[in-house]
Protein backbone atom coordinates (compact mmCIF):
# COMPACT_ATOMS: atom_id res chain seq x y z
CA UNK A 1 0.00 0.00 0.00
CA UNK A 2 1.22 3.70 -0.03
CA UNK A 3 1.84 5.91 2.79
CA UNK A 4 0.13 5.20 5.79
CA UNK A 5 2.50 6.95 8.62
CA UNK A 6 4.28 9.85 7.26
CA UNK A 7 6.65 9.97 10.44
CA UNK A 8 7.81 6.42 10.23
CA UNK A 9 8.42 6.90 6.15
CA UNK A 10 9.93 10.50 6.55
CA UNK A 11 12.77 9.41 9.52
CA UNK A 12 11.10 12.19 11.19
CA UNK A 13 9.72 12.36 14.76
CA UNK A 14 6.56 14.45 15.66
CA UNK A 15 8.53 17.21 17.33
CA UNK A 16 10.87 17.20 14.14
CA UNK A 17 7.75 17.57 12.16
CA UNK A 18 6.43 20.28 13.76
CA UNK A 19 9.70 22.07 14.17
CA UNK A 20 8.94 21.92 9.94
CA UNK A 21 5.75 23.19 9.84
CA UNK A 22 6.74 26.29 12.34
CA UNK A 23 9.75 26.99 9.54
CA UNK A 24 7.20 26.80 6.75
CA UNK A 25 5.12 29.01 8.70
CA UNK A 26 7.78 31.17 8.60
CA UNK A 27 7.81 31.48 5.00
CA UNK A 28 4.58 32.18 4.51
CA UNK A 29 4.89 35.21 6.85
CA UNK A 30 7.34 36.38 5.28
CA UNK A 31 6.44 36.67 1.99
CA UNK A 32 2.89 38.10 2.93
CA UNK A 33 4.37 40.46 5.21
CA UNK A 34 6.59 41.53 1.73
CA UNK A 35 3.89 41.26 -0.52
CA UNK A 36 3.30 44.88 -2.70
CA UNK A 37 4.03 47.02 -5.50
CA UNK A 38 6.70 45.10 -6.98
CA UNK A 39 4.47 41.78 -7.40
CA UNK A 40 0.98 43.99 -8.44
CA UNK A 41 3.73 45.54 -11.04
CA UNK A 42 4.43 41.93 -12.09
CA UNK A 43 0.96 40.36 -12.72
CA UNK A 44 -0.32 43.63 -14.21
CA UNK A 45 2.27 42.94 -16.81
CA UNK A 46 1.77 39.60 -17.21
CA UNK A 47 -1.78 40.59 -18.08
CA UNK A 48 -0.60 43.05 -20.41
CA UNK A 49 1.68 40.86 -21.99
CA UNK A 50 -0.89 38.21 -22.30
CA UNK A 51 -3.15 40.77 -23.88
CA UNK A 52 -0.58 42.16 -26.43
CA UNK A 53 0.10 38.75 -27.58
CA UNK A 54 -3.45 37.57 -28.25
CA UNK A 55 -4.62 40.99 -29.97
CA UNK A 56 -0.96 40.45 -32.27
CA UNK A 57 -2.11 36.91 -32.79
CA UNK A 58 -5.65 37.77 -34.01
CA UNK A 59 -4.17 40.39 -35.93
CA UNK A 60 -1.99 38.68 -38.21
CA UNK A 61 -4.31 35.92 -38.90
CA UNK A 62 -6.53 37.95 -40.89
CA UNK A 63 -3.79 37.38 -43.39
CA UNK A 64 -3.88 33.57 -42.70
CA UNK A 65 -4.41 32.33 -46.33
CA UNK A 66 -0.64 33.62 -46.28
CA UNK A 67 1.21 30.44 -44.98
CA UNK A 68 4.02 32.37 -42.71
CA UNK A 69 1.12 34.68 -41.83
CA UNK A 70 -0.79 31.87 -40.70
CA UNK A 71 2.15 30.15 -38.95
CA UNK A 72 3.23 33.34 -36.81
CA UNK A 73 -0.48 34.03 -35.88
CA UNK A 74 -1.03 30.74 -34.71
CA UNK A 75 2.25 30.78 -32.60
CA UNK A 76 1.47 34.19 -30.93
CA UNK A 77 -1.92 33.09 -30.37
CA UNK A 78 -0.66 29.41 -28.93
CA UNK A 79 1.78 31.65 -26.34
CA UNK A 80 -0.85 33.77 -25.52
CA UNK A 81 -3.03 31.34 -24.44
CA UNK A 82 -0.33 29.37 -22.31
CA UNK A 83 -0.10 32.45 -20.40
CA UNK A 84 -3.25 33.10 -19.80
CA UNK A 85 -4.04 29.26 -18.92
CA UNK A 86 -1.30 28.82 -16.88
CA UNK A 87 0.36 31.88 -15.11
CA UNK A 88 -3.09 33.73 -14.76
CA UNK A 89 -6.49 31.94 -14.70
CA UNK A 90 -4.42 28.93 -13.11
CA UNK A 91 -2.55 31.38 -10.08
CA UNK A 92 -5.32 34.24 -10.04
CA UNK A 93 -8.27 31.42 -9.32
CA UNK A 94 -5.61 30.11 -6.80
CA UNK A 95 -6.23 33.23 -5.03
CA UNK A 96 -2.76 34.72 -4.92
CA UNK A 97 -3.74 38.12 -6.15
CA UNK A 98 -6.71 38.51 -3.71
CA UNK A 99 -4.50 40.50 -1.66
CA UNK A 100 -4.42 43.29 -3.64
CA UNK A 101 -8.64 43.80 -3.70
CA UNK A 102 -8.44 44.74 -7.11
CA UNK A 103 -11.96 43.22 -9.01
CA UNK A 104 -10.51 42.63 -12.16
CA UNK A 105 -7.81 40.32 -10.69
CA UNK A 106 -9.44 38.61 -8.12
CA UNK A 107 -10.11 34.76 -7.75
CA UNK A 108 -14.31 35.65 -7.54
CA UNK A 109 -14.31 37.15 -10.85
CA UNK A 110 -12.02 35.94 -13.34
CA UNK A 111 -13.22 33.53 -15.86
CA UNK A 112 -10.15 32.11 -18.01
CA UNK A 113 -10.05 31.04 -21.26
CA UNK A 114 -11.23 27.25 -21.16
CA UNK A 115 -13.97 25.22 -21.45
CA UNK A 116 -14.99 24.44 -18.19
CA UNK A 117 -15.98 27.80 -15.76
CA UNK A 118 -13.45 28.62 -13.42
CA UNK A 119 -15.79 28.61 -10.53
CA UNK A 120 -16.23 25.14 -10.52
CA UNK A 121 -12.45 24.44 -11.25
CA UNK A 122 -11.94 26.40 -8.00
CA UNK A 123 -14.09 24.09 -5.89
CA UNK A 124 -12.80 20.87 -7.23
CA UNK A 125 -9.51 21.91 -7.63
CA UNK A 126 -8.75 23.89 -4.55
CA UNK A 127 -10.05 21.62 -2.35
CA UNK A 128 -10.11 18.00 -3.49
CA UNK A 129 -6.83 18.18 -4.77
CA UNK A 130 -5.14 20.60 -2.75
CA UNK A 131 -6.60 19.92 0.45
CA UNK A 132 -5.82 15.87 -0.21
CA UNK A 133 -2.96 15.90 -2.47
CA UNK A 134 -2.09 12.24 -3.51
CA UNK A 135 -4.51 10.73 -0.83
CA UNK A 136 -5.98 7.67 -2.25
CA UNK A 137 -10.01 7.66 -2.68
CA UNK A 138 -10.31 11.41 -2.26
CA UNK A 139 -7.87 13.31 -4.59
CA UNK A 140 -9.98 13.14 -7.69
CA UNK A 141 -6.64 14.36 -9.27
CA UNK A 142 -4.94 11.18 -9.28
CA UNK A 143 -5.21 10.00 -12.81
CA UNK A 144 -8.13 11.94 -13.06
CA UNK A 145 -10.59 8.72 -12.66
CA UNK A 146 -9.47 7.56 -15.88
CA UNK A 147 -6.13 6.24 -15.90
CA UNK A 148 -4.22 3.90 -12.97
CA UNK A 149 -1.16 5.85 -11.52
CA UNK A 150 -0.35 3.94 -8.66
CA UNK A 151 -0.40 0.27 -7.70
CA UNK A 152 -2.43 0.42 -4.76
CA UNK A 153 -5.77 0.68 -7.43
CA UNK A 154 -6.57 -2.56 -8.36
CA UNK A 155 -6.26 -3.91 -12.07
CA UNK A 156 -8.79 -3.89 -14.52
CA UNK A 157 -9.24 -4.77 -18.08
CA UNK A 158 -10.44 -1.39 -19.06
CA UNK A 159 -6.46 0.07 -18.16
CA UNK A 160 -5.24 -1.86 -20.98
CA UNK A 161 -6.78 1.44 -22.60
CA UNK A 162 -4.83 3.54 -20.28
CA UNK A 163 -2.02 4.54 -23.34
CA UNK A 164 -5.03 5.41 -25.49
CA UNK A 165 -6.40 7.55 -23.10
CA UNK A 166 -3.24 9.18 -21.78
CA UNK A 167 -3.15 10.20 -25.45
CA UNK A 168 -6.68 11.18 -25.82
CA UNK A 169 -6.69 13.57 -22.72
CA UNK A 170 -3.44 15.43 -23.50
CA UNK A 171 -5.17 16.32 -26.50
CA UNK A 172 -8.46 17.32 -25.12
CA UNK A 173 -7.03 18.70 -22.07
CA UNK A 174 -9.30 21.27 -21.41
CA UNK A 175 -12.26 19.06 -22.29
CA UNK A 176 -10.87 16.16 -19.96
CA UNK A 177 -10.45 18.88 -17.37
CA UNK A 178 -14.17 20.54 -17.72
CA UNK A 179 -15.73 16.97 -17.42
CA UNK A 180 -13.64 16.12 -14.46
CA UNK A 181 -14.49 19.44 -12.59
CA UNK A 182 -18.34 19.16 -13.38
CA UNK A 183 -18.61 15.33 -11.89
CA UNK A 184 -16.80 16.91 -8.55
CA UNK A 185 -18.86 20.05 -8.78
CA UNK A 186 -22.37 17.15 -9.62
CA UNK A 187 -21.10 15.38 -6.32
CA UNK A 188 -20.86 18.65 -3.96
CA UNK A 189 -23.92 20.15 -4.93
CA UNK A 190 -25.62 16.35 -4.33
CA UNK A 191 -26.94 16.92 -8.12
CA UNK A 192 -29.14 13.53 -8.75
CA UNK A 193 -27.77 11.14 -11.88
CA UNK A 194 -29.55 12.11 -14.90
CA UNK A 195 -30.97 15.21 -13.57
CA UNK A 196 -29.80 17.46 -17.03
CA UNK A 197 -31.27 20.79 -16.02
CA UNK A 198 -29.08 20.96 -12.64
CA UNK A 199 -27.26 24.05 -12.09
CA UNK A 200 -23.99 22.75 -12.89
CA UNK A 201 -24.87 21.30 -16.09
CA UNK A 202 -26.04 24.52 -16.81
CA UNK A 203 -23.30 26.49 -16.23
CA UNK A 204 -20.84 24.38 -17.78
CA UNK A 205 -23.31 24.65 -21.23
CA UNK A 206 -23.16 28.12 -20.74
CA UNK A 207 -19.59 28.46 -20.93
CA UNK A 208 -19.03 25.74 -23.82
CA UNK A 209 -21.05 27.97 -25.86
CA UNK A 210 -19.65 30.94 -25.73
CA UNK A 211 -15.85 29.58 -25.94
CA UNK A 212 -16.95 27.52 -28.68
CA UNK A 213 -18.44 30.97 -30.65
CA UNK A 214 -15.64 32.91 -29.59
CA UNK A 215 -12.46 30.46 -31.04
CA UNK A 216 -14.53 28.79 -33.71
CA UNK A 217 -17.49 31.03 -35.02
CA UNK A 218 -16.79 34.82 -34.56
CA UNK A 219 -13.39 34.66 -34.40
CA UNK A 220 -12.96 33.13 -37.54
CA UNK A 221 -16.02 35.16 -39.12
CA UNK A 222 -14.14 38.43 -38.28
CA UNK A 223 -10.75 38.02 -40.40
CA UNK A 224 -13.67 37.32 -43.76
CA UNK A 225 -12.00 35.31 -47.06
CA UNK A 226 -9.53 33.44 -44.10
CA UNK A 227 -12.43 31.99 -42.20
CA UNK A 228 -11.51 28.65 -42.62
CA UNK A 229 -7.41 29.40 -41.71
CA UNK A 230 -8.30 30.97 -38.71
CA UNK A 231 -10.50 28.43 -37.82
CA UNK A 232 -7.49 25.86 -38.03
CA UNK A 233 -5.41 28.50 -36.45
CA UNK A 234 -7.84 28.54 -33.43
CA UNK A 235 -7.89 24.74 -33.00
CA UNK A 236 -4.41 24.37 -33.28
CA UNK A 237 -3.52 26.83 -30.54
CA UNK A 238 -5.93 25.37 -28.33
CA UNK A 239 -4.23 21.75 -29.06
CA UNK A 240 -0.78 23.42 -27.94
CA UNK A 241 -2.13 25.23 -25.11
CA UNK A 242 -3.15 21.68 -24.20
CA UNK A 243 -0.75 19.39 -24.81
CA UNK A 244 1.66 22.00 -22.43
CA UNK A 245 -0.64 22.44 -19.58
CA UNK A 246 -0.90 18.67 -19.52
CA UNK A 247 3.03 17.88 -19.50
CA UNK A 248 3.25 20.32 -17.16
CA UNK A 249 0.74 18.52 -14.52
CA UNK A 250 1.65 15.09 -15.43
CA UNK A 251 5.52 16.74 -14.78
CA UNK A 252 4.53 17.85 -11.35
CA UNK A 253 2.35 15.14 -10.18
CA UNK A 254 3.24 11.59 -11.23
CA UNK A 255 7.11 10.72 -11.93
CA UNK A 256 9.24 9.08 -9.66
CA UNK A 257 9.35 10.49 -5.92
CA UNK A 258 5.93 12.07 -6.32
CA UNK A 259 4.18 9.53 -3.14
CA UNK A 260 0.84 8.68 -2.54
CA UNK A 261 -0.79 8.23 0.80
CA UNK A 262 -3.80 6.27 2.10
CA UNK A 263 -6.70 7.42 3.91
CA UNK A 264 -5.46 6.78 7.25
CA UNK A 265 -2.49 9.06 7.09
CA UNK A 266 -5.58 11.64 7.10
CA UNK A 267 -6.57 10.74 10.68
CA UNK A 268 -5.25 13.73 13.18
CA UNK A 269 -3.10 14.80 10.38
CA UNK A 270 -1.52 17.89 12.03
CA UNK A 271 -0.82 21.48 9.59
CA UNK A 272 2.86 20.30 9.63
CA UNK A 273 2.20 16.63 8.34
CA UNK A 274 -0.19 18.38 5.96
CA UNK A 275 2.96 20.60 4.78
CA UNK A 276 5.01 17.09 4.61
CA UNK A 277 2.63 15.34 2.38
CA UNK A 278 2.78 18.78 0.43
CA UNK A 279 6.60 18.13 0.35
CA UNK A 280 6.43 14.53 -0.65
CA UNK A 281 3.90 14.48 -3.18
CA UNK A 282 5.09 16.60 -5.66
CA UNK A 283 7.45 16.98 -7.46
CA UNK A 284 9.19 20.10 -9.66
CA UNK A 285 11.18 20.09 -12.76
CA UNK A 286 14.00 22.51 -13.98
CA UNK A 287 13.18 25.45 -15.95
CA UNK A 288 14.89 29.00 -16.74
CA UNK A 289 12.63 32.27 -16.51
CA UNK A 290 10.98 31.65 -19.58
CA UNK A 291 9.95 28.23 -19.23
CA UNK A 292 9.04 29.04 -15.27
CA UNK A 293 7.00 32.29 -16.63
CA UNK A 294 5.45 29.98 -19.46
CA UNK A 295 4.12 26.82 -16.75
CA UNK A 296 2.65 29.60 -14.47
CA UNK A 297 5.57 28.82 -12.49
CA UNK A 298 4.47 25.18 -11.70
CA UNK A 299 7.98 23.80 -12.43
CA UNK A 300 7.92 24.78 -8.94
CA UNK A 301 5.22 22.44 -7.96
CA UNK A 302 6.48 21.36 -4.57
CA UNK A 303 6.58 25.52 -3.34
CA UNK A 304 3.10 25.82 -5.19
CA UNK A 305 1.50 22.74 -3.11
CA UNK A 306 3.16 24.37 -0.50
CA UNK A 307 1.60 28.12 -0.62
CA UNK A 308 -0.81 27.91 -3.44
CA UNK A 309 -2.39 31.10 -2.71
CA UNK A 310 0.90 32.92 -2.54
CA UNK A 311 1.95 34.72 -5.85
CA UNK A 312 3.37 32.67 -8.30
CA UNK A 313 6.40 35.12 -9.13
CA UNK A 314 7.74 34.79 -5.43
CA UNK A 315 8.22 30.80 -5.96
CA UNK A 316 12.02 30.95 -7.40
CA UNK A 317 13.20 32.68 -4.03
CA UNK A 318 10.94 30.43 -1.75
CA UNK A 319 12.07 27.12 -3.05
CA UNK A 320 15.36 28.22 -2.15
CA UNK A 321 14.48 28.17 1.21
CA UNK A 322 11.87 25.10 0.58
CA UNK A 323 15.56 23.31 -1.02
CA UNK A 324 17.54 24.42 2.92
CA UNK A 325 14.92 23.05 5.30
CA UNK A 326 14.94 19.70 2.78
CA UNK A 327 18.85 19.71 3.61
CA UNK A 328 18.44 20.64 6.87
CA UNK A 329 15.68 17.47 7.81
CA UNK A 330 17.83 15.24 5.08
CA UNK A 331 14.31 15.02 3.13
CA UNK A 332 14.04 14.75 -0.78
CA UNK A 333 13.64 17.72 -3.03
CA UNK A 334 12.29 15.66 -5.95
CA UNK A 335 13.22 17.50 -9.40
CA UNK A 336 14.71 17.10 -12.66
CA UNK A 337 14.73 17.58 -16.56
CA UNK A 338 11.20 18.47 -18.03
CA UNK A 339 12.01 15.76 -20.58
CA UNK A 340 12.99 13.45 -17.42
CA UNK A 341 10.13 14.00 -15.62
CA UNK A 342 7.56 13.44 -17.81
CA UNK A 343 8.96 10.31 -19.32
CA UNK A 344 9.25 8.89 -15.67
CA UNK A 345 5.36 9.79 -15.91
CA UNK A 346 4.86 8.04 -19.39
CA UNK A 347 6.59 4.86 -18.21
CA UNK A 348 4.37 4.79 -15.01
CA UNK A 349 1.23 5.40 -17.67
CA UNK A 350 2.37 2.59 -19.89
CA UNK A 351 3.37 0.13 -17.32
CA UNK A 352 0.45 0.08 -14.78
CA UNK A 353 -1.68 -0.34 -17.78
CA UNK A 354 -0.75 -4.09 -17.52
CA UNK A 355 -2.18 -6.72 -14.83
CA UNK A 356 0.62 -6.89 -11.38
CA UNK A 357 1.44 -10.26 -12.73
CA UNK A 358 3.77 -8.37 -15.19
CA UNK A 359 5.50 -5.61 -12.58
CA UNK A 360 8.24 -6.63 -11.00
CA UNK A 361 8.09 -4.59 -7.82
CA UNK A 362 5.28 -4.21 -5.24
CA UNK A 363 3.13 -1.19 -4.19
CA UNK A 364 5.40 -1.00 -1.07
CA UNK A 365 8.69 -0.11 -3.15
CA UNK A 366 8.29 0.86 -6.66
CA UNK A 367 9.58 3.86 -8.70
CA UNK A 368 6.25 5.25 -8.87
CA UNK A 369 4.65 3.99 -5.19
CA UNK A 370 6.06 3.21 -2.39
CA UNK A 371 5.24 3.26 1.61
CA UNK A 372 7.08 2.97 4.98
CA UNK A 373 7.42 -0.75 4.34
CA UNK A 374 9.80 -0.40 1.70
CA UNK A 375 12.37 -0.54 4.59
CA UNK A 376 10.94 -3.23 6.03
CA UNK A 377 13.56 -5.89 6.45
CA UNK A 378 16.10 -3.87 4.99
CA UNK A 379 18.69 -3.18 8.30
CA UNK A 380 20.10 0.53 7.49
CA UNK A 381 23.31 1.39 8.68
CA UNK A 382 23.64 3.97 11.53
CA UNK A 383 26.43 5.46 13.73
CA UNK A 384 27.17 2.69 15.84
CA UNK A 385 24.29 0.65 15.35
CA UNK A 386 21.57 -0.63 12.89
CA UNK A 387 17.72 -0.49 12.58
CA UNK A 388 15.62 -3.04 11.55
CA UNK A 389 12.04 -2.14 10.82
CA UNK A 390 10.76 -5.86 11.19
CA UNK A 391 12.03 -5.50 14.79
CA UNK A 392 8.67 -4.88 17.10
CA UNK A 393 8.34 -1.34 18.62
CA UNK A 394 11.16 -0.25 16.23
CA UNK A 395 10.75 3.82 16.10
CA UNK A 396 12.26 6.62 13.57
CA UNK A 397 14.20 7.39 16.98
CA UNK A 398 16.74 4.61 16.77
CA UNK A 399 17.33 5.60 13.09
CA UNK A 400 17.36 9.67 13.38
CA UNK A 401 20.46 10.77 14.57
CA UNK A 402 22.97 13.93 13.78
CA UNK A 403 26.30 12.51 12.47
CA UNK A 404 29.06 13.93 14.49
CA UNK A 405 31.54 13.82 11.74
CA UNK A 406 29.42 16.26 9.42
CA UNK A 407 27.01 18.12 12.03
CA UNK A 408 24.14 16.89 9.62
CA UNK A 409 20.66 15.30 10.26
CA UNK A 410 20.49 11.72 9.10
CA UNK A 411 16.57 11.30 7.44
CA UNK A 412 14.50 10.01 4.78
CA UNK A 413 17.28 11.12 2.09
CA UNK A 414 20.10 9.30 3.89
CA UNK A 415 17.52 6.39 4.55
CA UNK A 416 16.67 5.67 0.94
CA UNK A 417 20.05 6.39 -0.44
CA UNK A 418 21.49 3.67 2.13
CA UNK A 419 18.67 1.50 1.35
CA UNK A 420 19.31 1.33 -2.25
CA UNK A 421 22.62 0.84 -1.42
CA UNK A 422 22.23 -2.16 0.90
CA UNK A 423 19.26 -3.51 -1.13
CA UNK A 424 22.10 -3.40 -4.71
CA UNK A 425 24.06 -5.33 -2.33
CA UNK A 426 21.77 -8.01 -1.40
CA UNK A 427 20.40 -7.79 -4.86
CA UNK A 428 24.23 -8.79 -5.88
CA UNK A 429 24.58 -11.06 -3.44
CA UNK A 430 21.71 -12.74 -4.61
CA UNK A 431 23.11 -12.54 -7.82
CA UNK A 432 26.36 -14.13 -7.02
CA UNK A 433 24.31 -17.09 -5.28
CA UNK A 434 22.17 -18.04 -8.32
CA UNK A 435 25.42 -17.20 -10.34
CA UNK A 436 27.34 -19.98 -8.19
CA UNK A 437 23.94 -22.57 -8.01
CA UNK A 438 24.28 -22.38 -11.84
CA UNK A 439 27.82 -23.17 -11.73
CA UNK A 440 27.02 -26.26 -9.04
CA UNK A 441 23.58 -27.02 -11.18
CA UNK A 442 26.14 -27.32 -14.33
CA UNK A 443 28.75 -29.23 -12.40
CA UNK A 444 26.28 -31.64 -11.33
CA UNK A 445 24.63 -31.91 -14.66
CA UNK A 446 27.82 -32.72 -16.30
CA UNK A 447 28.84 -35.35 -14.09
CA UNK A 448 24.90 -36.88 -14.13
CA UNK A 449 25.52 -36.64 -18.07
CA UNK A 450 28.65 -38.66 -17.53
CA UNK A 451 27.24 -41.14 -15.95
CA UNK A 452 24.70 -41.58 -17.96
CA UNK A 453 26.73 -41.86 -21.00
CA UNK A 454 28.92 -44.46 -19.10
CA UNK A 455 25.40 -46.27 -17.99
CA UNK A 456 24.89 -46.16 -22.14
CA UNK A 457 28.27 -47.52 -22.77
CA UNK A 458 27.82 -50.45 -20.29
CA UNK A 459 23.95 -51.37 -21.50
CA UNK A 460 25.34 -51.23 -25.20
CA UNK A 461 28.09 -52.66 -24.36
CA UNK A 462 25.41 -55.50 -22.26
CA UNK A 463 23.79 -56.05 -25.25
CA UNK A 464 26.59 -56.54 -27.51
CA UNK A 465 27.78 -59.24 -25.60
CA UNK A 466 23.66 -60.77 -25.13
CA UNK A 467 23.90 -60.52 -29.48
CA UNK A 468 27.40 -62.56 -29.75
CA UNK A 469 25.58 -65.34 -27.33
CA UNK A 470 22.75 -65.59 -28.72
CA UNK A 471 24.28 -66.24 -32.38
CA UNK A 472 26.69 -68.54 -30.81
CA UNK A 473 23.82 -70.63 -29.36
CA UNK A 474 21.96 -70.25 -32.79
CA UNK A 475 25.28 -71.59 -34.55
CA UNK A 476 25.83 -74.41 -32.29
CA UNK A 477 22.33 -75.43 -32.04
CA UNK A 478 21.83 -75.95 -35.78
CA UNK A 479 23.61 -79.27 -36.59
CA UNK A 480 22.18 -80.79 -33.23
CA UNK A 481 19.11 -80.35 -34.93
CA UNK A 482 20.02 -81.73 -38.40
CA UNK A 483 21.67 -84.62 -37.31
CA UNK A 484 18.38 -85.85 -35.05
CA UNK A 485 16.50 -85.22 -38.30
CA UNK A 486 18.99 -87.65 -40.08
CA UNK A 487 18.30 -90.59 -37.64
């Protein structure tokens, strides 16, 4: 199973813990206690930016039939509606400009440019997700009910799809995301199955009809003789803006290190095990200004889980101090490539698709899953003594120490580095055992092959002789025979 005691899998005791939370705490203060001109200056351009892009966009596609008119339109239009996607309606319905009380910015009151309304992306976003983050059977996030992202769900025929699907909703993101949103919005509001005039249903039409008239009817109408270019431009901005808002969540919520947790690590989970789990299951990839600007600065996914309702911009300088308290408790700071990242995601996509029979590893200690138990059995190597999890009343205690040589807190980083090492050991050991019972196993066939090609000899050999005295008797018996006949 996944996570079900975040102390014993983190190496951390509950004082430790909430020694954490009160540093987190400390961030967050911080930065809202800094918060002002500077960062209004910053999402006021973005906005404007945004804006400039999108009017350029529609601009030049009214000379669409021209091929490098139609390519440039479409690309300022694609990057216009990143932006907007992800560094405004994502952060702004987040709630990280509320601060400044300005209408036109505020998380109430802007509607972004998608499919489904952002008011009911708030409610199943900012609380099912963010409020359980990776918790089995109540983030509706993980795999969005459609695909199998971590062992603990059980198998079924219908994830042999799961590649097909993967496919399908990168493509449809938006659409994926504004069915998703309306089942959790369907499920709040206790709307009854097949009750089509509900209010949710109703808003959701609403707002499919007027995006669909804006990028596909008047749009298009508007720039005259290149109706049918813009139209294609239009659709094939949309697919971009898609296809890079969903490697960007896939990026920061299902490679390698990203955990998941079960429902009991829910029960009296404190504010500083909810930071923790915050810590632990997410994950961030590596990205320069442009990219960061361009993802809505969720390369910085961990910070963002964090302090979602802080401003985006302020992320860089926070997950340097997010990266120190992670060296200081000897946790993981889970990051790499974008290219990395999502292919770790891909492979879990592809391979979880298939029955357990064909995985190797268990739901306890996989690359995608894995739970307090994976150190089960495992005896880790500590300053003057070892711990054994498989030992009753074992406790994080006997493992968490501060090294004298190096001054340093010895955690969940040192723990799974010297796991892996000791478990490539046994796993070499083991090796080297079925290496030498091969060796034995061909020793002993030889020599049972040796003797059985002697045993051949001798039974040939048997039967030879049987042959020569059996024709001997038939020679000798002949003229016996004769010479009776005779008399």
């Amino acid at each position: 199973m996944a996570i079900t005691d975040i102390k014993t899998f983190a190496h951390l005791t509950a004082a430790d813990i909430e020694a954490l939370g009160q540093e987190l705490d400390s961030i967050r203060r911080s930065v809202e206690l800094s918060r002002g001109a500077r960062d209004a200056r910053y999402i006021r351009r973005s906005i404007a930016a945004q804006r400039v892009l999108e009017v350029a966009g529609r601009a030049v596609l009214f000379g669409s039939r021209n091929r490098w008119a139609w390519l440039a339109g479409t690309a300022l239009l694609s990057v216009a509606k990143i932006i907007e996607n992800m560094e405004l309606g994502h952060n702004v319905s987040h709630g990280q400009w509320d601060w400044m009380n300005d209408p036109e910015i505020h998380s109430s009151s802007w509607e972004w440019d998608m499919t489904g309304p952002s008011s009911q992306w708030r409610r199943a976003h900012n609380y099912s997700h963010h409020t359980y983050t990776n918790v089995l059977g109540k983030d509706e996030d993980l795999g969005f009910g459609i695909m199998r992202m971590t062992r603990d769900e059980q198998w079924k025929p219908i994830h042999l799809m799961q590649p097909l699907a993967n496919l399908l909703l990168a493509t449809t993101f938006e659409w994926g995301i504004a069915l998703h949103d309306l089942s959790i919005e369907k499920e709040l509001a206790g709307t009854q199955p097949g009750e089509l005039m509900s209010q949710p249903n109703k808003d959701i039409a609403r707002k499919i009809s007027r995006q669909v008239a804006k990028d596909f009817l008047i749009y298009p109408a508007l720039t005259g003789p290149a109706f049918k270019q813009t139209l294609k431009a239009n659709a094939m901005a949309n697919l971009v803006r898609n296809l890079w808002a969903y490697a960007v969540i896939f990026c920061g919520h299902f490679p390698d290190g990203a955990e998941k947790f079960t429902i009991e690590q829910l029960e009296n989970e404190t504010s500083a095990e909810w930071y923790l789990r915050q810590m632990l299951g997410s994950a961030n990839f590596k990205a320069g200004p442009a990219m960061a600007f361009m993802s809505g600065n969720l390369c910085y996914q961990i910070e963002h889980h964090l302090f979602p309702d802080l401003p985006s911009n302020r992320y860089p300088e926070i997950a340097v101090r997010v990266r120190e308290l992670c060296d200081k408790y000897d946790l993981p700071y889970t990051t790499g490539s974008l290219g990395k990242q999502y292919l770790l995601a891909f492979r879990t996509i592809h391979k979880l698709a298939l029955p357990d029979r064909f995985l190797k590893a268990t739901a306890d200690n996989a690359p995608e899953t894995s739970s307090e138990r994976k150190f089960a059995g495992v005896t880790l190597p500590s300053i003057g003594t070892g711990w054994d999890l498989t030992l009753p009343g074992a406790e994080s205690t006997h493992w968490l120490r501060i090294d004298p040589e190096t001054g340093k807190r010895r955690g969940l980083r040192s723990a799974l580095h010297e796991a892996k090492v000791v478990l490539k050991e046994k796993a070499r050991q083991e090796k080297e055992m079925l290496r030498e019972a091969k060796a034995a196993l061909r020793v002993k066939a030889k020599h049972e092959q040796e003797m059985l090609r002697e045993a051949t000899l001798a039974l040939q050999e048997r039967a030879r002789q049987e042959q020569a005295s059996l024709r001997r008797k038939a020679i000798w018996g002949k003229p016996f025979r004769l010479g009776r006949r005779r008399r």
